[in-house]
Structure formats: structure tokens, C-alpha cells
C-alpha atoms as a PDB file:
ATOM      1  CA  UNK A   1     156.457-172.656  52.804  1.00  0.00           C
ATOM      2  CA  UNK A   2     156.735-175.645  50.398  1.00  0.00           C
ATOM      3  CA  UNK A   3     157.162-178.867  51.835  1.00  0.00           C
ATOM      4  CA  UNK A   4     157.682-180.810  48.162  1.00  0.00           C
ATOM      5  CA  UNK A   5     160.785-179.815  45.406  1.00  0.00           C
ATOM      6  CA  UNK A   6     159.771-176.385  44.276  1.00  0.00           C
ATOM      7  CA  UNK A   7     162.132-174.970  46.500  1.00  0.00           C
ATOM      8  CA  UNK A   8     165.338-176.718  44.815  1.00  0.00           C
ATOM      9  CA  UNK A   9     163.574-176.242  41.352  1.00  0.00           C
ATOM     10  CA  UNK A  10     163.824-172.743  41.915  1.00  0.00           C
ATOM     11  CA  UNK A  11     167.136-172.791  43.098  1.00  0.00           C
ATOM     12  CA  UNK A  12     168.241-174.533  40.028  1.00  0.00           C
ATOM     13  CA  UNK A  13     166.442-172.051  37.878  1.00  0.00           C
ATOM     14  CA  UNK A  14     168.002-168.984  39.606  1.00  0.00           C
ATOM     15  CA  UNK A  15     171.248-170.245  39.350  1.00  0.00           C
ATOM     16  CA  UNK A  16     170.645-169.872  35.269  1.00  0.00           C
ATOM     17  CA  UNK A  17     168.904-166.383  35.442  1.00  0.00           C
ATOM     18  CA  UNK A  18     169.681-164.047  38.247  1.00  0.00           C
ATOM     19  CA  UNK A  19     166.128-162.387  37.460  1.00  0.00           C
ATOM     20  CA  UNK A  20     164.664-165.070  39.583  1.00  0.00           C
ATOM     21  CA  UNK A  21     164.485-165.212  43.180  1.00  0.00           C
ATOM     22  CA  UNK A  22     162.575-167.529  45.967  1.00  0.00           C
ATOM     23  CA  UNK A  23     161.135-166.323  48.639  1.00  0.00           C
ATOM     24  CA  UNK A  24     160.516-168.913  51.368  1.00  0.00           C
ATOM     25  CA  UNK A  25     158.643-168.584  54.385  1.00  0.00           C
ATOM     26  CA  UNK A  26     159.992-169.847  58.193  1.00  0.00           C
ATOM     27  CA  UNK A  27     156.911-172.332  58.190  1.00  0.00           C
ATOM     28  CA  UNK A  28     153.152-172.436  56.777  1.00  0.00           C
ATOM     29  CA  UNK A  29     151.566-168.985  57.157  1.00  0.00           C
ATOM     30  CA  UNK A  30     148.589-169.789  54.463  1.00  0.00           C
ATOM     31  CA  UNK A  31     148.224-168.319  50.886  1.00  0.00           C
ATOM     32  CA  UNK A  32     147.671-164.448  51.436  1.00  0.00           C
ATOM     33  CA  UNK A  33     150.798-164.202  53.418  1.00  0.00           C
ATOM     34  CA  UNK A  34     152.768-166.014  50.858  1.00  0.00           C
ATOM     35  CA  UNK A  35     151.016-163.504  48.237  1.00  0.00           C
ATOM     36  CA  UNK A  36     152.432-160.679  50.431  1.00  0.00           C
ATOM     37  CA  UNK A  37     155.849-161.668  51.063  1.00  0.00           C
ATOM     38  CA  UNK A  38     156.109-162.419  46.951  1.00  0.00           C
ATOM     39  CA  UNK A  39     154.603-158.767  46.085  1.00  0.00           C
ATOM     40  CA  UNK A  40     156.744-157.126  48.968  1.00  0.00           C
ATOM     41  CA  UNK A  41     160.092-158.427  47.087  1.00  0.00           C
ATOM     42  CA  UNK A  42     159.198-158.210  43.775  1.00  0.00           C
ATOM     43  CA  UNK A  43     160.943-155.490  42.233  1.00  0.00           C
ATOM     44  CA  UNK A  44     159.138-154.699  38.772  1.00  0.00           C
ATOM     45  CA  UNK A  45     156.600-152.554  37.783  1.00  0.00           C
ATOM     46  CA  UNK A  46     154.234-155.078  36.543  1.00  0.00           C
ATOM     47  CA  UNK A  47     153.656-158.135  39.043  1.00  0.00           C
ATOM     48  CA  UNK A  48     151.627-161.471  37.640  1.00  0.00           C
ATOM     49  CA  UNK A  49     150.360-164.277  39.767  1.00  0.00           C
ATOM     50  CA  UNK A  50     149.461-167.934  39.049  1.00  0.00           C
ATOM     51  CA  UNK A  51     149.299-170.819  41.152  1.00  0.00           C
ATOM     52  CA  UNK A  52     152.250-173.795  40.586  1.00  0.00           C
ATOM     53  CA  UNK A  53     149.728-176.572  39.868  1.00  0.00           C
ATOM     54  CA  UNK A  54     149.767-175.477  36.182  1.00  0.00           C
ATOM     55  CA  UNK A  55     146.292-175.716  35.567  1.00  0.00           C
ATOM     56  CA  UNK A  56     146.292-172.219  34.576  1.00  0.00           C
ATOM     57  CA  UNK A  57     148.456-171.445  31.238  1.00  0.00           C
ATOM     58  CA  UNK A  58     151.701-169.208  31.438  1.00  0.00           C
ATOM     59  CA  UNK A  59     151.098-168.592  27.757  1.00  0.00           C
ATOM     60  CA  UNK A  60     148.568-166.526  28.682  1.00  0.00           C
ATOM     61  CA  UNK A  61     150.591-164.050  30.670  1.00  0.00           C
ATOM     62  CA  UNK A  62     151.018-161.803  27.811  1.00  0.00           C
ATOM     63  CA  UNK A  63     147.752-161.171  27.342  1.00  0.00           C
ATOM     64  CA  UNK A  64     147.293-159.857  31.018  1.00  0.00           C
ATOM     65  CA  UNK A  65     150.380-157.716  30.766  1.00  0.00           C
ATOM     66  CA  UNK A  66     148.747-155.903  27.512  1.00  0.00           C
ATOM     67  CA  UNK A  67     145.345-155.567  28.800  1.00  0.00           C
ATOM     68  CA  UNK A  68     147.311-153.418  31.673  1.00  0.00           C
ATOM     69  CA  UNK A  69     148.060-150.926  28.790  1.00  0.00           C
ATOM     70  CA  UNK A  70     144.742-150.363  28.107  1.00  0.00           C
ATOM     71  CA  UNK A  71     144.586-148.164  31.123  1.00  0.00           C
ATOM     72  CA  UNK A  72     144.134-150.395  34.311  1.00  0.00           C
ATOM     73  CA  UNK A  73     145.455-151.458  37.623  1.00  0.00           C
ATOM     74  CA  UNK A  74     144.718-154.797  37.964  1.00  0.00           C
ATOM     75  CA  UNK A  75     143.879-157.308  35.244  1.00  0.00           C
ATOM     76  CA  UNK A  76     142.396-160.532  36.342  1.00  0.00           C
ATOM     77  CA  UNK A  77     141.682-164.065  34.138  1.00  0.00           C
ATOM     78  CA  UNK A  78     138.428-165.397  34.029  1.00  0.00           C
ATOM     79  CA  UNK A  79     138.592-169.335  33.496  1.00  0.00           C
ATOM     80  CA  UNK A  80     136.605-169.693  30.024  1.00  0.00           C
ATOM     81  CA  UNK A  81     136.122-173.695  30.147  1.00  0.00           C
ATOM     82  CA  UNK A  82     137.028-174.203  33.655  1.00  0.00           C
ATOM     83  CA  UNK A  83     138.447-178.275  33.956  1.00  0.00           C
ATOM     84  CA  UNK A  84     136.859-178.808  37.450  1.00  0.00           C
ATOM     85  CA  UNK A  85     134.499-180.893  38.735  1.00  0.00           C
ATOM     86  CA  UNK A  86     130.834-179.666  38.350  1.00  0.00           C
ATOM     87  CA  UNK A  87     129.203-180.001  41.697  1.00  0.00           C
ATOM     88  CA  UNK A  88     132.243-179.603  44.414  1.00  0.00           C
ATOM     89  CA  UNK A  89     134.048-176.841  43.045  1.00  0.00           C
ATOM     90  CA  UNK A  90     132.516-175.195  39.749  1.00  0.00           C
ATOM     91  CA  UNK A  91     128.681-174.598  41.294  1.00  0.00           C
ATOM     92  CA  UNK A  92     130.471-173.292  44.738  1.00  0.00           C
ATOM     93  CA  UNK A  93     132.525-171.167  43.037  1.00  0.00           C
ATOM     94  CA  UNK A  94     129.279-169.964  40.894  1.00  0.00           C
ATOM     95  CA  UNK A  95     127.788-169.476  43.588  1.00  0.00           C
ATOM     96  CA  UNK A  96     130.935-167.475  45.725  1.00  0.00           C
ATOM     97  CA  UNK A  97     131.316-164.870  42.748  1.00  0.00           C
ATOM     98  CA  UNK A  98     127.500-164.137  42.931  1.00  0.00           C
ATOM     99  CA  UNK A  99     127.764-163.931  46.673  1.00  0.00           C
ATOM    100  CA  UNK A 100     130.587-161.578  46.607  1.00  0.00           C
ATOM    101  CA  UNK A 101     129.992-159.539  44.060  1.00  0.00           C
ATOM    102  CA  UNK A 102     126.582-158.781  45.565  1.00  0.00           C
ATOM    103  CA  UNK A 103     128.203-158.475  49.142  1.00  0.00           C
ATOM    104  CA  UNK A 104     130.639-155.982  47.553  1.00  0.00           C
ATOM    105  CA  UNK A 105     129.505-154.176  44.068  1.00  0.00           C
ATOM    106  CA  UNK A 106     132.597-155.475  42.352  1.00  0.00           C
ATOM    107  CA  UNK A 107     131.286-157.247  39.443  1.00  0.00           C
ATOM    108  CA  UNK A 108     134.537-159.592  38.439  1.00  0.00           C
ATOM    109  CA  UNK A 109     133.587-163.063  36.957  1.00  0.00           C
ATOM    110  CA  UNK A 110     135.869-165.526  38.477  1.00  0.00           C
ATOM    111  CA  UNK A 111     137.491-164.445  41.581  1.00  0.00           C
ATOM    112  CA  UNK A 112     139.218-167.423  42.448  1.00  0.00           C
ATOM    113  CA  UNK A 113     141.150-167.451  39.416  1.00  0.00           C
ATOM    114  CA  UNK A 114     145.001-166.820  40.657  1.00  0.00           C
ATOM    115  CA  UNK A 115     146.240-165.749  37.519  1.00  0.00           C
ATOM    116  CA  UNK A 116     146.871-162.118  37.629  1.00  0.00           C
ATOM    117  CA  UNK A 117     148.494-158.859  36.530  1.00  0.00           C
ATOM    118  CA  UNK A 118     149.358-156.010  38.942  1.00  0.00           C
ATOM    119  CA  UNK A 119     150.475-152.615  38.588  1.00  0.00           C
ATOM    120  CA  UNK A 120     153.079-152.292  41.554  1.00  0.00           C
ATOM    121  CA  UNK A 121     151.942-149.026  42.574  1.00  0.00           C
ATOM    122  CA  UNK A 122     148.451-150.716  43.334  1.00  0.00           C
ATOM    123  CA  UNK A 123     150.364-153.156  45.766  1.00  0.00           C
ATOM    124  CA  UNK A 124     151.902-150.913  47.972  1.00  0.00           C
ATOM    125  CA  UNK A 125     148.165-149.318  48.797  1.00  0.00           C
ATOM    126  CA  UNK A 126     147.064-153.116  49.750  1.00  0.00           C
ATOM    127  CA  UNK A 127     147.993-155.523  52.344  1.00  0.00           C
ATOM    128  CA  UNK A 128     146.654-158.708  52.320  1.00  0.00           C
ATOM    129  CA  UNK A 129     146.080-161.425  55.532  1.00  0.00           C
ATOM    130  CA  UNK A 130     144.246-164.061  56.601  1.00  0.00           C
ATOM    131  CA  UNK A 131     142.109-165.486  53.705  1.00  0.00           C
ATOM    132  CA  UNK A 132     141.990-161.790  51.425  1.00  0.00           C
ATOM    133  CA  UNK A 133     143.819-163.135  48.483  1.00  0.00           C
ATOM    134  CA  UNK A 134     140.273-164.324  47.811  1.00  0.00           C
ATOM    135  CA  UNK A 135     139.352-161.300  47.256  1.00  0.00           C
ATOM    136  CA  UNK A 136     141.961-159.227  45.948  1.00  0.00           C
ATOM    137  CA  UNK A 137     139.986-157.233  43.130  1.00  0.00           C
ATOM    138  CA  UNK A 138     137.439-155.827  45.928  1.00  0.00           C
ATOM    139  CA  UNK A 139     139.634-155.057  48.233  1.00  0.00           C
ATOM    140  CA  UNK A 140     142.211-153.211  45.325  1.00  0.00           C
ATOM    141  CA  UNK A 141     138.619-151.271  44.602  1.00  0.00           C
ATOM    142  CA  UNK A 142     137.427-150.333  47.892  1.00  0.00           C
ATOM    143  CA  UNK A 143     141.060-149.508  48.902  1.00  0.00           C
ATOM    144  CA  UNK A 144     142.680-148.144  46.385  1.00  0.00           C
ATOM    145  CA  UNK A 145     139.767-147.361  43.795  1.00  0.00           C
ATOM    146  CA  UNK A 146     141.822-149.513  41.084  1.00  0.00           C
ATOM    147  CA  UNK A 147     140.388-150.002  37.788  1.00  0.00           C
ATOM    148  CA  UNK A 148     140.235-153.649  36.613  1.00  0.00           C
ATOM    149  CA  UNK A 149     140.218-155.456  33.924  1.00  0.00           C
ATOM    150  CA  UNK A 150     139.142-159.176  32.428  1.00  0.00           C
ATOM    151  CA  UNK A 151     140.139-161.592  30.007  1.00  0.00           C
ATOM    152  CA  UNK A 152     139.705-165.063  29.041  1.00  0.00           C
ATOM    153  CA  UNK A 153     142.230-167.653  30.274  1.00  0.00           C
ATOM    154  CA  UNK A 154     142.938-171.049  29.335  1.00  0.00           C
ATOM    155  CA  UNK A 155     142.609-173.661  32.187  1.00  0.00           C
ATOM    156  CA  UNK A 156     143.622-176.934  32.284  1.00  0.00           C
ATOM    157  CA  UNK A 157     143.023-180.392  34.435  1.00  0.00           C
ATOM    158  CA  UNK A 158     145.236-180.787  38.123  1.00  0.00           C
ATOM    159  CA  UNK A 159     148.112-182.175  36.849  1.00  0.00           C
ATOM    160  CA  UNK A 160     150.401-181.380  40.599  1.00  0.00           C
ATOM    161  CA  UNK A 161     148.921-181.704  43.846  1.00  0.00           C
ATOM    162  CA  UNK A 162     145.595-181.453  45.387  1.00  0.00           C
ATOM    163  CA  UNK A 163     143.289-178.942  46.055  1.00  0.00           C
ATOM    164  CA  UNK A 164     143.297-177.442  49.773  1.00  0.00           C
ATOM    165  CA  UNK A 165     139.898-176.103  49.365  1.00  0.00           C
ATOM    166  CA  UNK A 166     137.073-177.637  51.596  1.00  0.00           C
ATOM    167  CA  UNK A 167     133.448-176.441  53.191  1.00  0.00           C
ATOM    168  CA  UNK A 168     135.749-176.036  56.378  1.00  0.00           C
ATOM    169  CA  UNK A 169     136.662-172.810  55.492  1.00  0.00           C
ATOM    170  CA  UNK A 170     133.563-171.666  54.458  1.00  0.00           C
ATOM    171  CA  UNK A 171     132.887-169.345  57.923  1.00  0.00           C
ATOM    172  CA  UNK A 172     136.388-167.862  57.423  1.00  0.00           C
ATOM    173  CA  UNK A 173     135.382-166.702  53.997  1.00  0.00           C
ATOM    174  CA  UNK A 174     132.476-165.272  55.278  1.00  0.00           C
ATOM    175  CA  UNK A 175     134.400-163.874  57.945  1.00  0.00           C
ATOM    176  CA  UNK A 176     136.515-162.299  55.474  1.00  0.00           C
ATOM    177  CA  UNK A 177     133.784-161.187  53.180  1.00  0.00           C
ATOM    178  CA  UNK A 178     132.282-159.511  56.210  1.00  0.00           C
ATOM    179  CA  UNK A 179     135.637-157.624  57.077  1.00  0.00           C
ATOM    180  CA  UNK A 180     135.860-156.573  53.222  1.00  0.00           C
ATOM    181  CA  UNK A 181     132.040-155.114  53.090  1.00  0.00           C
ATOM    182  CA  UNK A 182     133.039-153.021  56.563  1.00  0.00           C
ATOM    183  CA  UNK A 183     136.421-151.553  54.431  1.00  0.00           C
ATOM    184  CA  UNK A 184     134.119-150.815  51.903  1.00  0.00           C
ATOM    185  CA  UNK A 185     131.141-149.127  53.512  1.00  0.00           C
ATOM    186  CA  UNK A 186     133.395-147.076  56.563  1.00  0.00           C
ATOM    187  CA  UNK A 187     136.811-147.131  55.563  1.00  0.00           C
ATOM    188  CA  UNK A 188     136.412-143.042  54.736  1.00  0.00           C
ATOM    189  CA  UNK A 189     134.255-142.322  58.136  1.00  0.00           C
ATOM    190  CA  UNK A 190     134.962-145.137  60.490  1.00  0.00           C
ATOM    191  CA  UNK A 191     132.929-142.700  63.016  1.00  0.00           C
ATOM    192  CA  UNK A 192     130.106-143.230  61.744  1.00  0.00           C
ATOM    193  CA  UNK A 193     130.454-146.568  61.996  1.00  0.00           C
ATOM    194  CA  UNK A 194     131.928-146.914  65.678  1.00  0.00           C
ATOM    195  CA  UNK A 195     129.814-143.581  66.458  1.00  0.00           C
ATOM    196  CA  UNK A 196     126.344-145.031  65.723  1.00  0.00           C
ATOM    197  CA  UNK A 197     127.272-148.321  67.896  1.00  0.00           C
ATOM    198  CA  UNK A 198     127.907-146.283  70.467  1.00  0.00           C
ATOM    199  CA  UNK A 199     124.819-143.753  69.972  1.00  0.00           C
ATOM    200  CA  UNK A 200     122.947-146.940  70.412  1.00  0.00           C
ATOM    201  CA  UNK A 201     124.982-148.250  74.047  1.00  0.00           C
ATOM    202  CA  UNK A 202     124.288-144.947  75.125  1.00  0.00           C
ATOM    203  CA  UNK A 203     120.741-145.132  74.737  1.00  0.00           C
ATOM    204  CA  UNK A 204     121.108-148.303  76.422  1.00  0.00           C
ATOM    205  CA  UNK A 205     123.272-147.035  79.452  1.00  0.00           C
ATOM    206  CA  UNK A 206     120.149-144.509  79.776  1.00  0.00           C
ATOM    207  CA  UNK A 207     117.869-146.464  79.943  1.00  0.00           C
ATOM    208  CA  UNK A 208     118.882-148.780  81.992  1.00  0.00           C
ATOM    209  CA  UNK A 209     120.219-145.469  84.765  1.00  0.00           C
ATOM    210  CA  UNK A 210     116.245-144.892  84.574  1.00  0.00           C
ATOM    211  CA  UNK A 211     115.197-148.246  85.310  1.00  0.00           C
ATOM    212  CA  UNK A 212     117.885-148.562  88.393  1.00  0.00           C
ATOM    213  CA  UNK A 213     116.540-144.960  89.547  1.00  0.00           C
ATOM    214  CA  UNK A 214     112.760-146.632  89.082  1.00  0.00           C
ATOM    215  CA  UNK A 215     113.751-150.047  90.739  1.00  0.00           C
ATOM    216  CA  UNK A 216     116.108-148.944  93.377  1.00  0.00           C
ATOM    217  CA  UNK A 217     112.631-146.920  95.058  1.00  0.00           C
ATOM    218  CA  UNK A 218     110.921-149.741  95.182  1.00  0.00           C
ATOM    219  CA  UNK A 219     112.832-152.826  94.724  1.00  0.00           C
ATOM    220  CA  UNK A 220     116.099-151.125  97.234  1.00  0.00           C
ATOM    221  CA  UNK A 221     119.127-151.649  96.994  1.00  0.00           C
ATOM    222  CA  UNK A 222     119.515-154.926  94.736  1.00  0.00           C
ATOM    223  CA  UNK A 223     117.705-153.821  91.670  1.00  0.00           C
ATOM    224  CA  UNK A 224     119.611-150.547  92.425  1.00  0.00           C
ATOM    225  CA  UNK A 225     123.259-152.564  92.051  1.00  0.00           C
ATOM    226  CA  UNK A 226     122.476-154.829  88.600  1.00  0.00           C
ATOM    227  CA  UNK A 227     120.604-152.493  87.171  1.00  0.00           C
ATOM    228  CA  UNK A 228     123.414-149.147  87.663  1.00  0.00           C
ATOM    229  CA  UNK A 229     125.819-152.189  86.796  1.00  0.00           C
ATOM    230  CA  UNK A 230     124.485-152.825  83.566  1.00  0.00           C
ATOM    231  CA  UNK A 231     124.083-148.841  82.824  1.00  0.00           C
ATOM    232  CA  UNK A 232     127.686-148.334  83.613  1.00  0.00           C
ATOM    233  CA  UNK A 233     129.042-151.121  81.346  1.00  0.00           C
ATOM    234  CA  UNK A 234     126.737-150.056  78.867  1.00  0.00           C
ATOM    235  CA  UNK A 235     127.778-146.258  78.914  1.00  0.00           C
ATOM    236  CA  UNK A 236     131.989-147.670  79.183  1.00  0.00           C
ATOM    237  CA  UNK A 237     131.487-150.198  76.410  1.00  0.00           C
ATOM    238  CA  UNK A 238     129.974-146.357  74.499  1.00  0.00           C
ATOM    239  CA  UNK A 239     132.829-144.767  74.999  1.00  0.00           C
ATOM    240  CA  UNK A 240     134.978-147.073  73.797  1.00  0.00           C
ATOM    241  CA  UNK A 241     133.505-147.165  70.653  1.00  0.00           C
ATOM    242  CA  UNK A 242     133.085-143.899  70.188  1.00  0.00           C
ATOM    243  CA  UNK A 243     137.087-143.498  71.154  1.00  0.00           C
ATOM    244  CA  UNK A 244     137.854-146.256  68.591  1.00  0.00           C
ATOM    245  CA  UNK A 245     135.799-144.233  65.658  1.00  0.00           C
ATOM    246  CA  UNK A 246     138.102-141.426  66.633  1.00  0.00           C
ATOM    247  CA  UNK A 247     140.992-142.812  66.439  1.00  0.00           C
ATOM    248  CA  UNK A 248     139.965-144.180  63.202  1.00  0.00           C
ATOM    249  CA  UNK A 249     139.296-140.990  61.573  1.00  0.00           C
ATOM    250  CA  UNK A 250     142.910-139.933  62.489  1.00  0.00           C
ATOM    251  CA  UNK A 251     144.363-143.395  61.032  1.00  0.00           C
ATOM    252  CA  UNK A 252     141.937-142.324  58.018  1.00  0.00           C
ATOM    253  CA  UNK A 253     143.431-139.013  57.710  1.00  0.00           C
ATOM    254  CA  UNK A 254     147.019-140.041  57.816  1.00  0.00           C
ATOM    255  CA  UNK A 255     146.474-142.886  55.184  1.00  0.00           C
ATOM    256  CA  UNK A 256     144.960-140.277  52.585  1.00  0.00           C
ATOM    257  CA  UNK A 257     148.075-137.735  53.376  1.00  0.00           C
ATOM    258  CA  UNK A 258     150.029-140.939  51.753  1.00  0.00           C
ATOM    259  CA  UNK A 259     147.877-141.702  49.891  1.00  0.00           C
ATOM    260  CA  UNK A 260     148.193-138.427  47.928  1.00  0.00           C
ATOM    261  CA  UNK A 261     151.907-138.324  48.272  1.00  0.00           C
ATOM    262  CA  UNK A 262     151.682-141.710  46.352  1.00  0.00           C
ATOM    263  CA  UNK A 263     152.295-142.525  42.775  1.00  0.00           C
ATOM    264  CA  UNK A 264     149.240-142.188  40.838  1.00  0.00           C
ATOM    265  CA  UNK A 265     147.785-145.245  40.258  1.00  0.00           C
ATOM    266  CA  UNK A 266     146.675-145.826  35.770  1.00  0.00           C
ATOM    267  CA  UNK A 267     145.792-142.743  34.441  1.00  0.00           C
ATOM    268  CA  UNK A 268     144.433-142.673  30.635  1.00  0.00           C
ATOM    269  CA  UNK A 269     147.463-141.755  27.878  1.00  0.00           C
ATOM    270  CA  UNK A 270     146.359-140.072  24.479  1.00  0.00           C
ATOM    271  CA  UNK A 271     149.269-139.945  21.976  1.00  0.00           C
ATOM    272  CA  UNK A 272     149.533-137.560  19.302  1.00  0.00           C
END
């Protein structure tokens, strides 16, 4: 949801070339929606992102397209001379691409950089929310097993706007980094997840069933009461995690009966 002209620019534009469309959102939903409701109406095979404050260079949107030829699903830019300032946003952002490619195995240089080339078979296996557009490449990998690619792209100075980046959102990133390491790690076996949590309430709920039995003799009936309270919301709050692992493995299953009824995602060509 823009609040300054880029609505009626694009209007104007589409009115020249029926290949464009806008896409305009009721009110402010944040910058992954937006992402989402852009790659759920885009109708080509090859999708590219940038941001509007032209500090990254449409010129360079070839060179993303042809990487994608060279057999991969995603191919993201890597700001060469980045036209930032040093300490509050070039060292952070150093900093965020060490942090998340340890957090996550995905070794991409510069994943803040919005300009980007998509297969559009690679978007339909990935939905993004809250703050993921940050980190779209790990989340294509550890959901889709995409193959990605870099290159080089030209950046230039904030000509339009401001940046809406601030240490305020640092614990949602983390939050989100967090929720990307779990798809990662448990996204085939969710039980094991869910199932060990509640392997470890249950040992709980035991003991504390033995330590009610123990105190109820010789405390009576008080120790009896919080002590069989805690072992019964210990042993509930078990089963509910073990019920939510199950019901993960099913959600598992189904996804990778789609999955497989999918179109392939790139698949290396050799030409005779």
C-alpha cells in the first residue's frame, strides 16, 4: 500500500502497455505480504524483484534472467560497492549475512539485496509472511531445495524515500530467523521435534506423580493437590505436543504428495 504517486505512475504506464499491472493492497500489510500478493499475480515464468527507490540498477536485470539459464531457481544480486553508510547499515548488514548464513547453512552474500530473479515454479512451493522476504534464499532452500545463484549488481545512492529499517526490528528478525532454522531442521519429521518436547513433559509429569505420591504421605493432602496439579498439566501440556507432531507428519505427508505432483523445479539441459 503506497501512500506517495507510484500508484498513478503505474496507472499511467499501464495504460501504454497492457503487460503491466498494479497490485495494491487495502492498507499497509508490510513488505513480505506485498512480495506475495506481486508473485501470486504475476503471470510469467520468470519473476524479478527490486525495490522502487532505484538504488539498485534495472540494467542489471538481464544479467539475473541469464544466470537463471545456467541451471537455477533463484538468482540473487550481491551489491558489489554498496552506496550506504558504513556503520548504520553496511557493518549490520555484514554482520546479518554472517549471522544467517551460520543460523541456516545457506551461504548467499548479501541477503538484503531485493533485486532478484525467480523461477515461478519455485514460488508456488513458498509463501512468505511476516518479515521472511528477508530471507527468501533460505527459506526457497530449506523448502523447496532450490538451487541459487549470484551475481554482481550495481547499486547506487537513495535517490526516493527513506529507509524503514531500524534496531526496532531487530527481535522480529530474530524471531524470524528462529522460525526459518525450525523449517529447516524439522520440516521433514516435525515429530521429532514436537515428540522429544513432549518425551521431556512426560518425564516431568512423572516425576512430579512421584513426588505428590512421596509428599501426600507425609505432607497430606496439600502437597498431594499442587504437586498431582503440576503432574497433570505437565502430562496434558505432553500430549499436546505429541498430538501437534502428529498432525504435523500428516501436513508433511500431504505437502510432499504435491510436492511430487509439482512441476520440477531447474533441472540441468545438455544439447546435442
Amino acid at each position: 500500500h503506497s501512500t506517495d504517486r507510484t500508484p498513478t505512475l503505474v496507472k499511467d504506464l499501464a495504460r501504454k502497455d497492457p503487460r503491466i499491472r498494479l497490485v495494491r493492497l487495502a492498507r499497509w500489510y508490510g513488505q513480505s505480504t506485498a512480495m506475495q500478493a506481486g508473485f501470486d499475480h504475476a503471470r510469467g515464468d520468470v519473476v524479478v524483484t527490486m525495490d522502487g527507490d532505484l538504488q539498485n540498477d534495472p540494467e542489471d536485470i538481464p544479467l539475473l534472467i541469464s544466470e537463471l539459464d545456467n541451471g537455477f531457481d533463484l538468482v540473487t544480486g550481491y551489491r558489489k560497492n554498496r552506496q550506504d553508510r558504513m556503520l548504520s547499515r553496511k557493518v549490520p548488514s555484514w554482520i546479518a549475512n554472517r549471522i544467517i548464513a551460520r543460523v541456516t547453512g545457506v551461504q548467499v552474500r548479501d541477503n538484503g539485496c531485493s533485486l532478484k530473479a525467480y523461477r515461478k515454479e519455485l514460488l508456488a512451493r513458498i509463501r512468505l509472511y511476516s518479515d521472511m522476504h528477508r530471507f527468501i534464499p533460505s527459506l526457497a532452500v530449506g523448502v523447496a531445495g532450490a538451487r541459487i545463484g549470484e551475481v554482481p549488481v550495481r547499486h547506487h545512492a537513495r535517490r526516493h524515500g527513506t529507509s524503514k529499517y531500524n534496531i526496532s526490528r531487530t527481535a522480529k528478525v530474530l524471531a524470524d530467523l528462529f522460525t526459518i532454522k525450525m523449517i529447516r531442521s524439522f520440516r521433514l519429521n516435525p515429530l521429532r521435534l514436537f515428540g522429544g518436547a513432549a518425551f521431556v513433559f512426560g518425564v516431568v509429569s512423572t516425576a512430579f506423580t512421584l513426588a505428590a505420591m512421596s509428599v501426600g504421605v507425609q505432607q497430606g493432602q496439600t502437597g498431594l493437590v499442587v504437586f498431582g496439579a503440576c503432574a497433570a498439566a505437565c502430562f496434558a501440556l505432553a500430549a499436546f505436543l505429541l498430538l501437534v507432531g502428529l498432525i504435523g507428519e500428516v501436513a508433511v505427508r500431504r505437502d510432499m504428495i504435491a510436492a511430487a505432483a509439482a512441476p520440477p523445479l531447474a533441472m540441468e539441459m545438455q544439447v546435442d
